[in-house]
Protein backbone atom coordinates (compact mmCIF):
# COMPACT_ATOMS: atom_id res chain seq x y z
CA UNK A 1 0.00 0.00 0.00
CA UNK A 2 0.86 3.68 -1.03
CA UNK A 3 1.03 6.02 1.92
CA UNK A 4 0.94 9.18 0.64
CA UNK A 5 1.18 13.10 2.94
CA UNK A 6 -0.42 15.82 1.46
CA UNK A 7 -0.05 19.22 2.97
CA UNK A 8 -2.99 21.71 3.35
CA UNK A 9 -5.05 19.07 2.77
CA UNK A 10 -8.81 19.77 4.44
CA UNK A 11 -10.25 21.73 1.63
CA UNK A 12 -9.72 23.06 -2.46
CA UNK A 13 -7.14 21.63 -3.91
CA UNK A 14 -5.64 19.88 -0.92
CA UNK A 15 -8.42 18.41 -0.59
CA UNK A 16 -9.43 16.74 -3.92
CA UNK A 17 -6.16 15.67 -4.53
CA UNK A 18 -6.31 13.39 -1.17
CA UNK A 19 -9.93 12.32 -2.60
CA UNK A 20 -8.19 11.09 -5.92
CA UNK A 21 -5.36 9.46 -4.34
CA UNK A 22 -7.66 7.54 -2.24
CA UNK A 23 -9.09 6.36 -4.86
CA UNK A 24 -6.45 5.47 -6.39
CA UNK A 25 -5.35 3.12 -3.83
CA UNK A 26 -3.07 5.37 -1.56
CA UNK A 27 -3.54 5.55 2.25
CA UNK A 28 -3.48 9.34 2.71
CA UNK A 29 -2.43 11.55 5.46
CA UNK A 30 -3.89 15.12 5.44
CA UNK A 31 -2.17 17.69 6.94
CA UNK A 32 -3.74 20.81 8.24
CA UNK A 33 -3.30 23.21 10.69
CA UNK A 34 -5.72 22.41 12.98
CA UNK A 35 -7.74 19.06 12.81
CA UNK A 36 -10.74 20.07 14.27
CA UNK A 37 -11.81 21.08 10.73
CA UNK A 38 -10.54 17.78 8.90
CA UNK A 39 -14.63 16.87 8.65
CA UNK A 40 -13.94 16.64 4.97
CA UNK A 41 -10.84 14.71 4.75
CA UNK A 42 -12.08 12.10 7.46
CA UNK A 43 -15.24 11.59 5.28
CA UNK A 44 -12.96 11.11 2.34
CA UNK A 45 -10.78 7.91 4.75
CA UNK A 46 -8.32 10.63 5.11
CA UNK A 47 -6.47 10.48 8.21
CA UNK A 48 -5.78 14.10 9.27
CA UNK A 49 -2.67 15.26 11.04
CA UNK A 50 -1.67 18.72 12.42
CA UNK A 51 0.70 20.09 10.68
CA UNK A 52 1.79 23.32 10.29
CA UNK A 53 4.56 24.27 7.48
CA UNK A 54 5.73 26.97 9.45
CA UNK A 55 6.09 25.32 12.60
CA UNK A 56 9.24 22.89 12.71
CA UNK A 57 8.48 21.43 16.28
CA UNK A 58 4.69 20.50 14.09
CA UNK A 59 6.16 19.56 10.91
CA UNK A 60 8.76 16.84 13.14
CA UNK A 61 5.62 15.46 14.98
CA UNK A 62 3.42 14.98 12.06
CA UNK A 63 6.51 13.01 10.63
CA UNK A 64 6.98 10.98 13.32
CA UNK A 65 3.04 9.98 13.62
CA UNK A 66 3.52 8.40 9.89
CA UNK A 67 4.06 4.50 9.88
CA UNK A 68 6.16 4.79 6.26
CA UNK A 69 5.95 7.47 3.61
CA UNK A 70 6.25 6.51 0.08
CA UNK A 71 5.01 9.81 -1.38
CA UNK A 72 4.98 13.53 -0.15
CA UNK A 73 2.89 15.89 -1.80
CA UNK A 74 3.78 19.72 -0.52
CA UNK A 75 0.52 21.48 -1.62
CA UNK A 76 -0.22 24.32 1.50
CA UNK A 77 0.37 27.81 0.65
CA UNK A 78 -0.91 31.12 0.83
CA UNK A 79 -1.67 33.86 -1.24
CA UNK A 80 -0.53 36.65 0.75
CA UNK A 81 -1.44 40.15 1.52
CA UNK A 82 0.02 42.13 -1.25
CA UNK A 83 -1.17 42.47 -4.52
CA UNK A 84 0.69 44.83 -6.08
CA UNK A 85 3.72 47.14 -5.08
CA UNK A 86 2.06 49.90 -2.99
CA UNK A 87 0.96 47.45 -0.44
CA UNK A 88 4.69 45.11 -0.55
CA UNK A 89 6.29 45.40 2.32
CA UNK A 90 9.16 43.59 3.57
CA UNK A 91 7.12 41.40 6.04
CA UNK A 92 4.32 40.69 3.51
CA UNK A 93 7.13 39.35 1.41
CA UNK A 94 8.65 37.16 4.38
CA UNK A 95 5.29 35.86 5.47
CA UNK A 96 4.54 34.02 1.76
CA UNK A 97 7.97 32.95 1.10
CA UNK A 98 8.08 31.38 4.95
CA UNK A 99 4.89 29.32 4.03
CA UNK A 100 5.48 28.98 0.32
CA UNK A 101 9.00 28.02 -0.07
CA UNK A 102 10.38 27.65 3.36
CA UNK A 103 7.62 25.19 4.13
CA UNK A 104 8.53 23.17 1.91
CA UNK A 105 12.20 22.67 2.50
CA UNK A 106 10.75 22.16 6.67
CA UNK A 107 8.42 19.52 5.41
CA UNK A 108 11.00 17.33 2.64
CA UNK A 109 14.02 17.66 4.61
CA UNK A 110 11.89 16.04 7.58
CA UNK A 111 10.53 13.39 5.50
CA UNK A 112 13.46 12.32 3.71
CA UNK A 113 14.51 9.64 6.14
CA UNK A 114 10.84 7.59 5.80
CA UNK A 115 11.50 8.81 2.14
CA UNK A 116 14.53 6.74 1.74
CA UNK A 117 12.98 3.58 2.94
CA UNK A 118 10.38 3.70 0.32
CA UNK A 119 10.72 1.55 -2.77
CA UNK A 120 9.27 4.52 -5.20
CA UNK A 121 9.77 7.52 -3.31
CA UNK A 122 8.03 10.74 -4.81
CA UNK A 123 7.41 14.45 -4.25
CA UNK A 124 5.28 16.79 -5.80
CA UNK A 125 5.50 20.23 -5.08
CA UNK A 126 2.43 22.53 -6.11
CA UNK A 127 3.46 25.61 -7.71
CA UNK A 128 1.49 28.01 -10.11
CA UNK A 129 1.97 29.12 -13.89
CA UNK A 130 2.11 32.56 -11.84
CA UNK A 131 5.54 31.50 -10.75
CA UNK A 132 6.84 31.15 -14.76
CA UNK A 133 7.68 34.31 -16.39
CA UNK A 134 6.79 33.21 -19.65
CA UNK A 135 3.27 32.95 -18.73
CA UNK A 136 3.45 36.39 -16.61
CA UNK A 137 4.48 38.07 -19.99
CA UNK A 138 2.12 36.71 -22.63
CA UNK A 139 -0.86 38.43 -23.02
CA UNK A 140 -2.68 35.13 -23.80
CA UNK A 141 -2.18 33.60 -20.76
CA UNK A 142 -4.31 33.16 -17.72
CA UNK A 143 -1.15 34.57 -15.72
CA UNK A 144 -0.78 38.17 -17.48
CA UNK A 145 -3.08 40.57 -15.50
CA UNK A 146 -1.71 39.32 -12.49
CA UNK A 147 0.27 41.78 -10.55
CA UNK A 148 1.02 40.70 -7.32
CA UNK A 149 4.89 40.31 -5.92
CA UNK A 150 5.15 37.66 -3.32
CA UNK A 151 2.62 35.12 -4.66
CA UNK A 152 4.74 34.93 -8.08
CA UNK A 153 7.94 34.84 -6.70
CA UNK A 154 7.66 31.88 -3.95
CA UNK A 155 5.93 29.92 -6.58
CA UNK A 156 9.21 30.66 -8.96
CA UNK A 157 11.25 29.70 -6.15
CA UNK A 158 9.21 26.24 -5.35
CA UNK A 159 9.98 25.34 -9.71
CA UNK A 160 13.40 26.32 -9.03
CA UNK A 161 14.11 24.31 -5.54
CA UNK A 162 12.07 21.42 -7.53
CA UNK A 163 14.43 21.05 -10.27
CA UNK A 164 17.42 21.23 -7.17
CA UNK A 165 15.94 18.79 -5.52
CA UNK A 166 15.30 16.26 -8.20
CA UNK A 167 19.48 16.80 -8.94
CA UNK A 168 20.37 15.93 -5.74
CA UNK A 169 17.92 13.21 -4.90
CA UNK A 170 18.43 10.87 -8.64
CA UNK A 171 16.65 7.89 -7.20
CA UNK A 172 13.53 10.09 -6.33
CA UNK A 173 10.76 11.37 -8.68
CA UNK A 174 10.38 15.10 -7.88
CA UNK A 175 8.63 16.85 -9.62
CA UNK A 176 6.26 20.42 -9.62
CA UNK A 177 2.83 21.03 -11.00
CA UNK A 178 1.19 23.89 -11.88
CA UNK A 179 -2.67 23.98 -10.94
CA UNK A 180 -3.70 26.22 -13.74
CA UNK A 181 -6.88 28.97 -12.80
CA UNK A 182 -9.15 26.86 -10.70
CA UNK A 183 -11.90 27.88 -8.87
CA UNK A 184 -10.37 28.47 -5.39
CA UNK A 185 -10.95 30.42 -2.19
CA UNK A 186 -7.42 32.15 -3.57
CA UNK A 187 -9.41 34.00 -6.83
CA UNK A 188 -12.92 34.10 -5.45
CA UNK A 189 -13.60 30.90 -7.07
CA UNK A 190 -13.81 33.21 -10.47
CA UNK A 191 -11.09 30.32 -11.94
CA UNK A 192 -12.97 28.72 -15.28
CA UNK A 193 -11.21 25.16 -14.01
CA UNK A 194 -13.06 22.95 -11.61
CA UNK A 195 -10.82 21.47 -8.51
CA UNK A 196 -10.62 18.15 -10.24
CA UNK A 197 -9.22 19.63 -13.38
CA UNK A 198 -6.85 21.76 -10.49
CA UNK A 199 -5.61 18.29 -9.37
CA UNK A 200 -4.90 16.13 -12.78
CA UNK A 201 -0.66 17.16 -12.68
CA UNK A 202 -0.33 17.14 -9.47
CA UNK A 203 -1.97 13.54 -9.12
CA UNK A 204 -0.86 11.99 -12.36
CA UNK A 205 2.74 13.07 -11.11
CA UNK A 206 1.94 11.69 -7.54
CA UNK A 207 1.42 8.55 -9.15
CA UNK A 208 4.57 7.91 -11.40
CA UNK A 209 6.31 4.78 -11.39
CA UNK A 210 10.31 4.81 -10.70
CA UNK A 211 10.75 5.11 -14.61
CA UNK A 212 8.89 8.00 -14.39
CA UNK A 213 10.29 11.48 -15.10
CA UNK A 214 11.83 13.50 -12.61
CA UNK A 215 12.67 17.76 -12.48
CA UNK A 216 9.88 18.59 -14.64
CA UNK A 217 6.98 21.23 -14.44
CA UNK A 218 3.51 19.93 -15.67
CA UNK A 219 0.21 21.18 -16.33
CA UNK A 220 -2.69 18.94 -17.01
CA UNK A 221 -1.64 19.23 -20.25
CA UNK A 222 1.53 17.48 -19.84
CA UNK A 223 4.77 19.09 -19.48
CA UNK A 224 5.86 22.72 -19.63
CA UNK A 225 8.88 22.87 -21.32
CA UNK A 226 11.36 25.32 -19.46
């Protein structure tokens, strides 16, 4: 049996991934901040566990509660509280890339001993197309209007620290999806994808075999070619 740990797992995205992996045979943990609102995920078979990605002393204990860990799924983030540059500040900047980026180095580096021991041992980090200057820059893209600082940055760092990771770690599969403009509590829910459609890289890559590929940045299209 798969057992897989999603982060910011009791609703949106979170959420429906650990719904699909279920189904798909994995034993998923849910992480969330506070498990008195992991309703959802139980009704799913989730098991919830608190985690917090900001929290090291919460990240080590969720880690330790896990009987194995074969895959590691680093989805919680936040959008932040600036949204363009007369509101950035220094701290605004500090809280997204603490949650965003940091978060995930507190959560991998914690896992990768269980990681080791796994036969196929795989990480997806979620990112955004709003992290990918290419898609910032084309008018045609779902990406252009947006404006915000923080947001866009962390998620370039999380591509970036994906591809580093996958260098350093050859026997894993790591690799980063991008959502695409889903209906989420981030955008109003004004995104034209469902959740579902939200989840389809990020689960397709949680479920690669140990031929799969590894460093890459996918959409539910397939890959994004850097």
């Amino acid at each position: 049996m798969t057992t897989t740990l999603i982060t910011g797992a009791n609703k949106s995205l979170g959420l429906e991934t650990a719904r699909r992996l279920i189904e798909a045979g994995h034993t998923v943990f849910a992480g969330m901040r506070d498990t008195a609102g992991g309703d959802a995920a139980r009704a799913l078979g989730a098991h919830p566990v608190q985690l917090d990605v900001t929290d090291q002393a919460s990240v080590d204990a969720a880690i330790r509660s896990l009987p194995h860990l074969d895959v590691l799924v680093n989805n919680a983030g936040i959008l932040g509280s600036s949204h363009g540059v007369d509101d950035l500040t220094p701290a605004a900047m500090a809280d997204v890339l603490e949650t965003n980026v940091v978060g995930i180095v507190r959560v991998t580096q914690a896992a990768l001993p269980l990681l080791r021991e796994s036969a196929n041992p795989v990480i997806v980090n979620v990112a955004s197309g709003v992290g990918w200057p290419r898609f910032l820059t084309a008018e045609d893209h779902d990406e252009f209007p947006v404006r915000g600082i923080p947001y866009a940055a962390s998620k370039a760092a999380v591509i970036a620290l994906t591809v580093q990771y996958a260098k350093n770690l050859p026997d894993f599969r790591v690799n980063v999806s991008d959502p695409g403009y889903t209906a989420t509590d981030f955008n109003r829910h004004s995104g034209h994808q469902t959740v579902t459609e939200g989840t389809d890289a990020t689960v397709a890559l949680a479920l690669l075999g140990a031929d799969g590929p590894t460093g890459e940045f996918h959409n539910r299209h397939g890959r994004i070619e850097y």
